[in-house]
C-alpha atoms as a PDB file:
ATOM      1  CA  UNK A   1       0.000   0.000   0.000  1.00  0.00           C
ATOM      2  CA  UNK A   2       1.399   3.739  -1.092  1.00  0.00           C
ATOM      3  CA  UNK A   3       0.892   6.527   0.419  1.00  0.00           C
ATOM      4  CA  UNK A   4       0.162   8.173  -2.261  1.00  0.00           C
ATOM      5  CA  UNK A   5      -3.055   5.724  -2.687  1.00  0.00           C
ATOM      6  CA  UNK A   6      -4.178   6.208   0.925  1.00  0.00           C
ATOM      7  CA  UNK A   7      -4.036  10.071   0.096  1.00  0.00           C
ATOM      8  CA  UNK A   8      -6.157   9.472  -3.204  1.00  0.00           C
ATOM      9  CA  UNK A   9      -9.272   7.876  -1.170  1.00  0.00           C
ATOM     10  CA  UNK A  10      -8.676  10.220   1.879  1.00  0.00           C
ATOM     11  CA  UNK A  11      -9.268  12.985  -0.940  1.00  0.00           C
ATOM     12  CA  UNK A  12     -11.622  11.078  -2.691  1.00  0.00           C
ATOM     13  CA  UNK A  13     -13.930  11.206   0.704  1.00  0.00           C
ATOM     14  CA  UNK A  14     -13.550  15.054   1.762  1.00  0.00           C
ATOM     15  CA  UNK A  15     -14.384  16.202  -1.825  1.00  0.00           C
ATOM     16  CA  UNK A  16     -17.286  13.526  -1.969  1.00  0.00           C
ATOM     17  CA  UNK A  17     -16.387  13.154  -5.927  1.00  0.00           C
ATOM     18  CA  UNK A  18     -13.871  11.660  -8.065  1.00  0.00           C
ATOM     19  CA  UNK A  19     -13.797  14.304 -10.401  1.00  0.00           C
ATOM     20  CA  UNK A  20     -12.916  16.704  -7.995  1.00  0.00           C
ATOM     21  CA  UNK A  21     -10.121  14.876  -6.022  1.00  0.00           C
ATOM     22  CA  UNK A  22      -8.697  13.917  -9.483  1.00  0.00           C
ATOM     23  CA  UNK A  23      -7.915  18.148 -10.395  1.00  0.00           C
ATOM     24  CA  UNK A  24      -6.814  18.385  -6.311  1.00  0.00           C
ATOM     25  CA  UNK A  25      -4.239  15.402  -6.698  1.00  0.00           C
ATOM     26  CA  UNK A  26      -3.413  16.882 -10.580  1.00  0.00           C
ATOM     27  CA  UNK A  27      -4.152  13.440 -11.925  1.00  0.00           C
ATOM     28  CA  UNK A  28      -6.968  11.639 -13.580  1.00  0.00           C
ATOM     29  CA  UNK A  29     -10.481  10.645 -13.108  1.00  0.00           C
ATOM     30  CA  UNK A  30      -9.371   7.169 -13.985  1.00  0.00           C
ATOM     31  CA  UNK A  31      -6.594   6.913 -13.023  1.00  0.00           C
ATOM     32  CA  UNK A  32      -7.761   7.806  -8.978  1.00  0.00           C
ATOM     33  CA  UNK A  33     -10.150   5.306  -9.343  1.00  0.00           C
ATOM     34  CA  UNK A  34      -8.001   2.821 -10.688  1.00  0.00           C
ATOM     35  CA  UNK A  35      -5.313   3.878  -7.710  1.00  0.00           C
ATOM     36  CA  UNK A  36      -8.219   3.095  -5.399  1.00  0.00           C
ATOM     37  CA  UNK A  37      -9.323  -0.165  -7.002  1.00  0.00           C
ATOM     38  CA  UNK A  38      -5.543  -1.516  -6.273  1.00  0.00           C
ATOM     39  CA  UNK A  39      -5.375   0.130  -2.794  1.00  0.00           C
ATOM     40  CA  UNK A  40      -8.928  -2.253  -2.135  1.00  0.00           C
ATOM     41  CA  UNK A  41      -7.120  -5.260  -3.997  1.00  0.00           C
ATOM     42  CA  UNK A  42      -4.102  -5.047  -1.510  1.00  0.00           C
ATOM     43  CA  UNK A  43      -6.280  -4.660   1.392  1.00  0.00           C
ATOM     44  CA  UNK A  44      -8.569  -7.451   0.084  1.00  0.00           C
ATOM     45  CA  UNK A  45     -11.828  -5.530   1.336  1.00  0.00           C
ATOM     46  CA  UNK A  46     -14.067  -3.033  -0.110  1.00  0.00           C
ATOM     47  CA  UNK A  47     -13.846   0.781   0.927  1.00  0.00           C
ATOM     48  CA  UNK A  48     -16.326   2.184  -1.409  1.00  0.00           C
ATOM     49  CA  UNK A  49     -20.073   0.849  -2.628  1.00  0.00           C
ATOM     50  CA  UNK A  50     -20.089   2.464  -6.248  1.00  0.00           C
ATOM     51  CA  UNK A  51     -23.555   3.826  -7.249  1.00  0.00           C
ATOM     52  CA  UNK A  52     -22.929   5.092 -10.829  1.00  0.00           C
ATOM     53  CA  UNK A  53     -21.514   8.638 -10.062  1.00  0.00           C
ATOM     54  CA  UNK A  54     -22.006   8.524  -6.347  1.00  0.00           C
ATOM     55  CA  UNK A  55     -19.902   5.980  -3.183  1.00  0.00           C
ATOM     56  CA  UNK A  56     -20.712   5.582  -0.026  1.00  0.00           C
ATOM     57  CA  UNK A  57     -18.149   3.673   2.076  1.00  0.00           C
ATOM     58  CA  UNK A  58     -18.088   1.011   3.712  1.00  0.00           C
ATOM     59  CA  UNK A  59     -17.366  -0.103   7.002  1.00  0.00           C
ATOM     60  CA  UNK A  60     -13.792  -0.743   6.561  1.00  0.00           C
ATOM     61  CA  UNK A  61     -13.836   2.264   4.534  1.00  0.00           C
ATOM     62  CA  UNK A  62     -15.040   4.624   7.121  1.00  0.00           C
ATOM     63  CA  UNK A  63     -11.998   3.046   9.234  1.00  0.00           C
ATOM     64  CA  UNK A  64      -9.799   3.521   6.740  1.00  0.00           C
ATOM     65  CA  UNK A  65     -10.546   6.896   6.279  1.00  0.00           C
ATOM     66  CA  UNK A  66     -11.114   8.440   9.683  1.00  0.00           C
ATOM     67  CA  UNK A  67      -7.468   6.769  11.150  1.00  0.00           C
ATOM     68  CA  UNK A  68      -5.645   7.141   7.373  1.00  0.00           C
ATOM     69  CA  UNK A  69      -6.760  10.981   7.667  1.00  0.00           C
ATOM     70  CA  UNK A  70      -4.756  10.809  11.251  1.00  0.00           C
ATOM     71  CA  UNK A  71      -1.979   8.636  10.195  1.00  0.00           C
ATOM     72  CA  UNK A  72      -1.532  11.319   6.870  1.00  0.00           C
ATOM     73  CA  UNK A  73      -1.206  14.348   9.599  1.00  0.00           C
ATOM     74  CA  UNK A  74       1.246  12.488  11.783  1.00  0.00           C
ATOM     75  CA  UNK A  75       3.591  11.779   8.311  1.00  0.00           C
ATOM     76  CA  UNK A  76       3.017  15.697   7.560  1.00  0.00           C
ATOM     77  CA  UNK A  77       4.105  17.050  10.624  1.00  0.00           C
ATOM     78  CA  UNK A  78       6.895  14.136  10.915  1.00  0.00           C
ATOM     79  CA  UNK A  79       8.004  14.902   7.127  1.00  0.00           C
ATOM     80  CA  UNK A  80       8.185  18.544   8.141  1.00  0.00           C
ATOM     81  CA  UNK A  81      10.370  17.970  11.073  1.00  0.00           C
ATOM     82  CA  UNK A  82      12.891  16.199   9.170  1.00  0.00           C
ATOM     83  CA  UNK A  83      13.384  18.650   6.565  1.00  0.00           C
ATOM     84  CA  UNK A  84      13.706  21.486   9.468  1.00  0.00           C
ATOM     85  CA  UNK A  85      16.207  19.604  11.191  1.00  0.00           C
ATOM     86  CA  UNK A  86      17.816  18.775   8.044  1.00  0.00           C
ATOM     87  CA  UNK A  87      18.077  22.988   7.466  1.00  0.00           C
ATOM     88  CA  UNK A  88      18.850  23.807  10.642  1.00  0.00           C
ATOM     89  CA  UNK A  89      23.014  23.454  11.415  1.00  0.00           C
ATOM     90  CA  UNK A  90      22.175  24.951  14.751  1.00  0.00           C
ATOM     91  CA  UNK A  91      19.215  25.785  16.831  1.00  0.00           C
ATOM     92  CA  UNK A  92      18.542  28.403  19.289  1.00  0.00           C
ATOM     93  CA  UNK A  93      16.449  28.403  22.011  1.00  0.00           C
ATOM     94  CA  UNK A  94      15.836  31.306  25.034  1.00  0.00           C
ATOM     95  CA  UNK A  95      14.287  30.308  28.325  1.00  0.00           C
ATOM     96  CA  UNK A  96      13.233  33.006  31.264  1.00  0.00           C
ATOM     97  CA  UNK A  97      13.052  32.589  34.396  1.00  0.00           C
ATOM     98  CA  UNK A  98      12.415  34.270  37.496  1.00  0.00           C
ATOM     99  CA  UNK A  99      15.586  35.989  39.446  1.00  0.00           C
ATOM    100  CA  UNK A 100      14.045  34.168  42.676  1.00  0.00           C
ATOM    101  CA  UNK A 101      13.330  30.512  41.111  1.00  0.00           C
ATOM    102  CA  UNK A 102      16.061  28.921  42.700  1.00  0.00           C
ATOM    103  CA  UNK A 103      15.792  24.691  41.594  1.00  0.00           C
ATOM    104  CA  UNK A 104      17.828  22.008  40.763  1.00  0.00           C
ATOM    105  CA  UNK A 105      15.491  20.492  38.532  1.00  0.00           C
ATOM    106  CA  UNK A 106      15.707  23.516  35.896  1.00  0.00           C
ATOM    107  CA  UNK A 107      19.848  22.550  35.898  1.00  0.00           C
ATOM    108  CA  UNK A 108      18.600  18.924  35.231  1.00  0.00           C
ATOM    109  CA  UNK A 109      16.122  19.460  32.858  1.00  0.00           C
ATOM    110  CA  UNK A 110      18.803  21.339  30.635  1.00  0.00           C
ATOM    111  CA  UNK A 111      21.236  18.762  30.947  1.00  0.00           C
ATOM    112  CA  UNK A 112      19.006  16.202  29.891  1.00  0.00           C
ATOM    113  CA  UNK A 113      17.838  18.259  27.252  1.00  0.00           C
ATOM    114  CA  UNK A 114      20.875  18.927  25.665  1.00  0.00           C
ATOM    115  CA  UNK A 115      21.893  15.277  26.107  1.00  0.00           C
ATOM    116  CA  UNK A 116      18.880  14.533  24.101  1.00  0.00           C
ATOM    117  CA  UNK A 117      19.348  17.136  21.423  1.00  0.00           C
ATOM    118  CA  UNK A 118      22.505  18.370  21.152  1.00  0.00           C
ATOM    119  CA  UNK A 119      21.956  20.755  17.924  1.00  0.00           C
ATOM    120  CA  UNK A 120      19.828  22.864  20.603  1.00  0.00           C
ATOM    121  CA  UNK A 121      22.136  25.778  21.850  1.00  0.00           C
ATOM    122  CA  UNK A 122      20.287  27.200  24.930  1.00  0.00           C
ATOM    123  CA  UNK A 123      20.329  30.534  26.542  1.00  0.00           C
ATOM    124  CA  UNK A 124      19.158  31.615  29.818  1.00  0.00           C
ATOM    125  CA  UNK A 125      17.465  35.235  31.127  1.00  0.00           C
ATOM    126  CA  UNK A 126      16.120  35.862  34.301  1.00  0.00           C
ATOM    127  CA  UNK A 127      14.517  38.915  35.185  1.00  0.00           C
ATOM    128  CA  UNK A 128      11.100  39.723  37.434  1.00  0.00           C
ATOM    129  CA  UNK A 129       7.598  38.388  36.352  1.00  0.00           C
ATOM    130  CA  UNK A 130       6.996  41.630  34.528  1.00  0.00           C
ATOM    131  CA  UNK A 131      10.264  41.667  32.450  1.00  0.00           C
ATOM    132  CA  UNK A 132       9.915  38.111  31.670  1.00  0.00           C
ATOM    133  CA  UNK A 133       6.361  38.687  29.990  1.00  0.00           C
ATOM    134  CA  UNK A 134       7.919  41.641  28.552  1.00  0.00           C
ATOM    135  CA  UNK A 135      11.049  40.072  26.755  1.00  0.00           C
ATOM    136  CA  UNK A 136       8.397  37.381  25.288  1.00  0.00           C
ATOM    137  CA  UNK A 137       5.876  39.568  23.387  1.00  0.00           C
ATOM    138  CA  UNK A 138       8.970  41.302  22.127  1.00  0.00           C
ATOM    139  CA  UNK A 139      10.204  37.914  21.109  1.00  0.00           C
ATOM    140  CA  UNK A 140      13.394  38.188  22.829  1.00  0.00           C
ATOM    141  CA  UNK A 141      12.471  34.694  24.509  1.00  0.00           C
ATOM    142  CA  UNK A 142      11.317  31.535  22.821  1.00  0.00           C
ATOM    143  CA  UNK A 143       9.740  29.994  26.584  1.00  0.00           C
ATOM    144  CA  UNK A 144       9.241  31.415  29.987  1.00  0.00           C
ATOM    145  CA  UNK A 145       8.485  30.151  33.238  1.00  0.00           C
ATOM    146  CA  UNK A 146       6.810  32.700  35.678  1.00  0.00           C
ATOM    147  CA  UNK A 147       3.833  32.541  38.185  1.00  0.00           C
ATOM    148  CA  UNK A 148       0.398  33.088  37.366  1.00  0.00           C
ATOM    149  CA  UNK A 149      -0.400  36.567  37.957  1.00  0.00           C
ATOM    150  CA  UNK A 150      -2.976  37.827  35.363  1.00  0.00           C
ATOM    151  CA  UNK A 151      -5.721  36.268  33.030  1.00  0.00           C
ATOM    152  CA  UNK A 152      -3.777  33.780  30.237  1.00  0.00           C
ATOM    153  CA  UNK A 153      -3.372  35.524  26.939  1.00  0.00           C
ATOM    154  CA  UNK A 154      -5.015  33.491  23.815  1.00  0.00           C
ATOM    155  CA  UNK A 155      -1.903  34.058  22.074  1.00  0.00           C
ATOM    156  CA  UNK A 156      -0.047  31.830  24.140  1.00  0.00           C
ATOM    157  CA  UNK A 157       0.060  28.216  25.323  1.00  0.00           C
ATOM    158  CA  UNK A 158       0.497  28.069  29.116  1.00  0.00           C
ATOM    159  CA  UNK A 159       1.449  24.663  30.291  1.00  0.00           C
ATOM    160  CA  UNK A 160       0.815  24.064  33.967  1.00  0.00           C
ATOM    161  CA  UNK A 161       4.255  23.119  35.520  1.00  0.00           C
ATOM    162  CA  UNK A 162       4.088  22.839  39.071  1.00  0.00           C
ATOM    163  CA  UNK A 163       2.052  24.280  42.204  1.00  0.00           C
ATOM    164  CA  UNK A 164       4.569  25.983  44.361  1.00  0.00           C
ATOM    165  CA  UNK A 165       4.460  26.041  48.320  1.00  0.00           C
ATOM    166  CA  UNK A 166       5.661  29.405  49.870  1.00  0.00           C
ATOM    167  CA  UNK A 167       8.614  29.561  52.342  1.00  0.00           C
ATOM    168  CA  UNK A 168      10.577  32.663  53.832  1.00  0.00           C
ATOM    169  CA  UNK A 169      14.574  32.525  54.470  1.00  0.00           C
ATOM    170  CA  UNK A 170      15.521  34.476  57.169  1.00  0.00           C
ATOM    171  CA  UNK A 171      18.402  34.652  59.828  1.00  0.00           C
ATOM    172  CA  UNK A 172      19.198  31.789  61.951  1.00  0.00           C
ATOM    173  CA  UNK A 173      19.974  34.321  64.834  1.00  0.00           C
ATOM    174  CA  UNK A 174      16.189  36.107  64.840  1.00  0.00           C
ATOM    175  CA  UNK A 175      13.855  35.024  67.199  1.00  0.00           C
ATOM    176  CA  UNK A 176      11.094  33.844  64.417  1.00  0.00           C
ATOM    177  CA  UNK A 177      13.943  30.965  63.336  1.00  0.00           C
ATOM    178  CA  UNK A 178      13.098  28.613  65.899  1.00  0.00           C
ATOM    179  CA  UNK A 179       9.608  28.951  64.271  1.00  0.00           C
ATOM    180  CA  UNK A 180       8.304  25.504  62.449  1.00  0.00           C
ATOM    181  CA  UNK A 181       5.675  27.374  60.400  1.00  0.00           C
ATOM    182  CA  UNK A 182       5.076  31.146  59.697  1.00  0.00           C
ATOM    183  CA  UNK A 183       2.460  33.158  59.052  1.00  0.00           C
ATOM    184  CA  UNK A 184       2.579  36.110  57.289  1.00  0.00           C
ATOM    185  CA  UNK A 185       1.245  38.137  60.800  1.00  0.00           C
ATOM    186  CA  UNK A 186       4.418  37.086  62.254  1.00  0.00           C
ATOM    187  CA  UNK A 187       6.370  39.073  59.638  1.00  0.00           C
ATOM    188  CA  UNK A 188       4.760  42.096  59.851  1.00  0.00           C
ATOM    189  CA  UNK A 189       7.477  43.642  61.918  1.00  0.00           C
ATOM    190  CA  UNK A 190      10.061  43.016  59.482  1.00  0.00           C
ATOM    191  CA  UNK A 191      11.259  44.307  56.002  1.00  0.00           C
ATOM    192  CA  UNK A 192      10.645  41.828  53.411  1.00  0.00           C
ATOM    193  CA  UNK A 193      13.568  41.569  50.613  1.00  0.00           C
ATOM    194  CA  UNK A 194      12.622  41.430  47.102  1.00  0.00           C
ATOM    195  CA  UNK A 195      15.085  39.737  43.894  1.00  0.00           C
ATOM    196  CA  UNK A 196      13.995  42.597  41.487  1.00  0.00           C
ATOM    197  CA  UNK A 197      15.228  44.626  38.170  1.00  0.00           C
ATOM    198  CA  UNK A 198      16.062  48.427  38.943  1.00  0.00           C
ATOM    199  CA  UNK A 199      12.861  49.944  37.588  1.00  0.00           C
ATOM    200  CA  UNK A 200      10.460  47.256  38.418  1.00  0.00           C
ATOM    201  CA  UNK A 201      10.159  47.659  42.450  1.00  0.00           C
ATOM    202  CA  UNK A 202       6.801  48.924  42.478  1.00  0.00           C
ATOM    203  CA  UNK A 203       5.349  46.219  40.417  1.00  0.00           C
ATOM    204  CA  UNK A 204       6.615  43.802  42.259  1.00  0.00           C
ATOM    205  CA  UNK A 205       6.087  45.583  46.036  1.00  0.00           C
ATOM    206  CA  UNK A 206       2.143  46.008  44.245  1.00  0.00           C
ATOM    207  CA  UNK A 207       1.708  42.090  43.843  1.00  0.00           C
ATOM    208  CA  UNK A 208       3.813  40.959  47.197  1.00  0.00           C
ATOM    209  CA  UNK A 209       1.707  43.521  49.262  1.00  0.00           C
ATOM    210  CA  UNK A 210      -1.742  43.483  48.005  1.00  0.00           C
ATOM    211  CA  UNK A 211      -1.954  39.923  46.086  1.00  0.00           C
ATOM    212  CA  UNK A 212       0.655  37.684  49.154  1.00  0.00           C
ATOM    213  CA  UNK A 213      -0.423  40.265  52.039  1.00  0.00           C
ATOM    214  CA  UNK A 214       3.515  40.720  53.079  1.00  0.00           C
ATOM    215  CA  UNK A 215       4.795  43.250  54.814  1.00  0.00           C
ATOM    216  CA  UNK A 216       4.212  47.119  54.209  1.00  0.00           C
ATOM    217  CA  UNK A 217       8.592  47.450  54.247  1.00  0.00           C
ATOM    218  CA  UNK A 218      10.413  46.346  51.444  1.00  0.00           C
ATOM    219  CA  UNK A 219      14.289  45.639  50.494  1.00  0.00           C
ATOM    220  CA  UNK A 220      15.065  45.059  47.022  1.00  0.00           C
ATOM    221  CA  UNK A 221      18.074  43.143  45.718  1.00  0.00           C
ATOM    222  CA  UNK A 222      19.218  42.177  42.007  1.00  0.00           C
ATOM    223  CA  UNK A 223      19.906  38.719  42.311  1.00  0.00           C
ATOM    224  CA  UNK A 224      19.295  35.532  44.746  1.00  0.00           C
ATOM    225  CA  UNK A 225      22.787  35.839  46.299  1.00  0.00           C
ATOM    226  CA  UNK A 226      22.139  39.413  47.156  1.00  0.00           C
ATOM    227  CA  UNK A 227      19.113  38.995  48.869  1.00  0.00           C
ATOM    228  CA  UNK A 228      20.532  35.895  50.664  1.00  0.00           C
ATOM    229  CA  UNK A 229      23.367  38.570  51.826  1.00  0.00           C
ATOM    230  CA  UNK A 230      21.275  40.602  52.825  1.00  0.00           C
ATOM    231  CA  UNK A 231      19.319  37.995  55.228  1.00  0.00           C
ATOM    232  CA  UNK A 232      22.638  36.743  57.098  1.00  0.00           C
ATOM    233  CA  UNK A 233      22.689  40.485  58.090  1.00  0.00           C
ATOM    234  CA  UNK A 234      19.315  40.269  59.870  1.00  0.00           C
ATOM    235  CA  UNK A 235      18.024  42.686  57.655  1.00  0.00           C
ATOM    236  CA  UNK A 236      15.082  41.450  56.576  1.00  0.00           C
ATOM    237  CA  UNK A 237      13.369  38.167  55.419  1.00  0.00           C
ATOM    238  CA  UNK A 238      13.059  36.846  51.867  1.00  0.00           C
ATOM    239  CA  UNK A 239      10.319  35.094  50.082  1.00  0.00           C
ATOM    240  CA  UNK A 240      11.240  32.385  48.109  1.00  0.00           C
ATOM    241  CA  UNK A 241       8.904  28.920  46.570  1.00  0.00           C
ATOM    242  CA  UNK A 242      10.136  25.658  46.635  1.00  0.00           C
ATOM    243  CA  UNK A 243       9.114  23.737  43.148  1.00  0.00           C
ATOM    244  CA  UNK A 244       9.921  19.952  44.295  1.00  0.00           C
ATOM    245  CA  UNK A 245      13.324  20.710  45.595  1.00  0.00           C
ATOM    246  CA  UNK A 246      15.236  23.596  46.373  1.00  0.00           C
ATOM    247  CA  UNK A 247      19.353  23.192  47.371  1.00  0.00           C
ATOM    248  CA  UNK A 248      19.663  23.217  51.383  1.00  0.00           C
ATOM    249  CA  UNK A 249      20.136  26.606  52.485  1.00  0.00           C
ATOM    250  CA  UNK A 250      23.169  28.220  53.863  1.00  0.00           C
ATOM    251  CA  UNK A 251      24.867  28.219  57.306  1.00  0.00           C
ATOM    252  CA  UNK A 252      23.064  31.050  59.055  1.00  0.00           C
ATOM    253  CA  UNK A 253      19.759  31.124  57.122  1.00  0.00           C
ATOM    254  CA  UNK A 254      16.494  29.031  58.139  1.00  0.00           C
ATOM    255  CA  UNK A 255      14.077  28.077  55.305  1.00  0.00           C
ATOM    256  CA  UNK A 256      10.258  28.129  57.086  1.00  0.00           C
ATOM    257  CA  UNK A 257       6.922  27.383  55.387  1.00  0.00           C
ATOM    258  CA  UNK A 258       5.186  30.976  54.773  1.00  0.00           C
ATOM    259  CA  UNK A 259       0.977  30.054  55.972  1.00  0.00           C
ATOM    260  CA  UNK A 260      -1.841  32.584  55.702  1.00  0.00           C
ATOM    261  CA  UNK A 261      -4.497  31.984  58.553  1.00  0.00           C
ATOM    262  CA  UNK A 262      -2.999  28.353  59.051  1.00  0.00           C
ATOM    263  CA  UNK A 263      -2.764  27.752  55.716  1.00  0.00           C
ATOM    264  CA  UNK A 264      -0.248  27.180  53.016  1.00  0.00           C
ATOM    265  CA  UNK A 265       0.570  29.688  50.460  1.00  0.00           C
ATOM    266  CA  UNK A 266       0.586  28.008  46.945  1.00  0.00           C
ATOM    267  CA  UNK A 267       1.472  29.486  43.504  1.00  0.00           C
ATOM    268  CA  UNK A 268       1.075  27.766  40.162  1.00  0.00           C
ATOM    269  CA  UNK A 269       3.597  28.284  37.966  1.00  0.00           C
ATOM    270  CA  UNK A 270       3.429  27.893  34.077  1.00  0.00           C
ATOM    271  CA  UNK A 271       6.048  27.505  30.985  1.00  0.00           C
ATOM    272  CA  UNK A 272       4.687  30.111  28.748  1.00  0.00           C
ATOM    273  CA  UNK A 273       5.639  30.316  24.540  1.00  0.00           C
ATOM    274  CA  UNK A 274       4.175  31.881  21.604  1.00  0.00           C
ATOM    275  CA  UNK A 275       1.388  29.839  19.834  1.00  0.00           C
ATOM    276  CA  UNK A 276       2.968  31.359  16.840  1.00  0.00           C
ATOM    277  CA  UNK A 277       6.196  30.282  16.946  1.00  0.00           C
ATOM    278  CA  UNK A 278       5.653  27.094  18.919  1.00  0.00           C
ATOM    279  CA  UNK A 279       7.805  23.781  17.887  1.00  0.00           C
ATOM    280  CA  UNK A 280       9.039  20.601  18.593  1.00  0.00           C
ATOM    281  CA  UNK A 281      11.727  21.656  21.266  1.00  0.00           C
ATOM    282  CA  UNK A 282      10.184  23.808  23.075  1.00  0.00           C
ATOM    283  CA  UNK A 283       7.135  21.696  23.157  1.00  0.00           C
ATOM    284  CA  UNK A 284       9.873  18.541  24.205  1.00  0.00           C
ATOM    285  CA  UNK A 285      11.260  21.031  27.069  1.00  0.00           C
ATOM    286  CA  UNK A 286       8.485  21.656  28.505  1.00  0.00           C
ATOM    287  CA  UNK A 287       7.180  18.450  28.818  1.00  0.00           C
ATOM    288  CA  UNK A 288      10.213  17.285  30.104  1.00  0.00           C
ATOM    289  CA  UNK A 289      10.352  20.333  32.960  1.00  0.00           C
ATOM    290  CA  UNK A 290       7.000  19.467  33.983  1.00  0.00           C
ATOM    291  CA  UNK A 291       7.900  15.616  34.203  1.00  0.00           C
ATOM    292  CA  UNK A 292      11.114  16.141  36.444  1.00  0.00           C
ATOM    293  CA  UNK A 293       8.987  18.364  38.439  1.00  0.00           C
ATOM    294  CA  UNK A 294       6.560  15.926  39.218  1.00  0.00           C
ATOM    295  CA  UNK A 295       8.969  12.817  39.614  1.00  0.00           C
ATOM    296  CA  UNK A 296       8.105  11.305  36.816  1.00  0.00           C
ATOM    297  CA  UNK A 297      11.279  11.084  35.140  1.00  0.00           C
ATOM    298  CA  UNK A 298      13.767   8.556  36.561  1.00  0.00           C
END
């Protein structure tokens, strides 16, 4: 059985008429029916009931068709692949994330990513929620991974990752530290330190204070280790979420769970890429950063 033959009766179907699927295929009438005949002869069943100018299929021919028209798809997108891969020497790809996601399993998923598909070159930018969206829309990143923290834009897919528990690192020498659990009352004394951009400390003091409820004093810092810094000198504490594992902290820092009334705080965060300009790596990257954050990757 061709392809080519499968593609003929697939045709064939969606125009309802020979005639037609003859000048969409650039062949002829006969000769698409005679392709058909010996597609039926292979398979040794009927797939059409001939009624002078009109068919109507059969059972095996309404199988035929609805999985063929699947299988044909699957060969599309596969032939299309190939020849991209085949054009492509080298292949870019730019993944945000946030300056406080701190995870092992982003390392990992690289690693094994690049294993997998070494004509990838990947890039890495980290910036606030805010920036991140930014540098997308401007298409300065081919896949983010942020929060949730406004409605989902049609535009783009947004693949559920991981729901995030909230924790706060703060000095092992304050008093909250032998804590086992905090809640976010117990901060409000202190000055909470935020990883942020220059320019971008409002947004992100607008969605810690009125969205998390922290506290009304704020520290910022431009990267992890300078907010960390900035805790072993008791000056503050810093928010932070743990996706599935986060690295132990440092001598003179205790990691609690942040609660609101008793309760945990969650976040869901999402990988984020242009519907537009969507393919199969960053589609395979994804997939494979959700997996190893779930533990179902070995």
């Amino acid at each position: 059985m061709l392809l080519k033959q499968m593609k003929y009766f697939i045709t064939v179907v969606d125009c309802n008429s020979f005639t037609e699927a003859a000048e969409e295929c650039f062949i002829s009438q006969s000769a698409i029916s005679q392709q058909i005949k010996t597609l039926e002869k292979e398979l040794g069943v009927s797939l059409l009931i001939r009624e002078g100018r009109q068919f109507s299929l059969t059972p095996a021919g309404e199988y035929f068709y609805r999985h063929g028209k699947v299988l044909l798809d699957e060969i599309e997108e596969f032939k299309e692949e190939t020849i991209r891969r085949g054009e492509d020497d080298e292949i870019n790809m730019t993944i945000g994330y946030p300056k406080n996601f701190s995870t092992i399993e982003l390392y990992e998923t690289i690693a094994r990513f690049t294993d997998t598909y070494p004509e990838v070159n990947i890039s890495i930018v980290s910036g606030t929620h805010e920036e991140l969206f930014e540098y997308l829309v401007e298409g300065q990143l081919d896949f983010k991974i942020s929060e949730q923290r406004r409605a989902f834009n049609d535009d783009y897919y947004n693949y559920e990752i991981k729901y995030s528990e909230c924790f706060v690192e703060i000095s092992s020498r304050h008093p909250l530290a032998k804590h086992d659990i905090l809640n976010i009352e117990d901060l409000k004394n202190l000055s909470c330190i935020l990883v942020v951009s220059k320019g971008k400390e409002e947004l992100e003091r607008e969605f810690y204070e009125k969205t998390l409820g922290l506290s009304h004093r704020f520290l910022y810092a431009n990267s992890l280790e300078e907010a960390r810094l900035m805790v072993l000198s008791n000056r503050g504490y810093l928010p932070i979420d743990q996706i599935r594992q986060l690295p132990d902290p440092i001598v003179g820092i205790k990691r609690i769970p942040l609660y609101r009334k008793d309760k945990s705080i969650q976040r869901n965060y999402f990988a984020c890429w242009n519907k537009e300009k969507t393919n199969y790596y960053i589609e395979e990257f994804a997939e494979l950063l959700r997996r190893i954050l779930n533990h179902k990757v070995g």
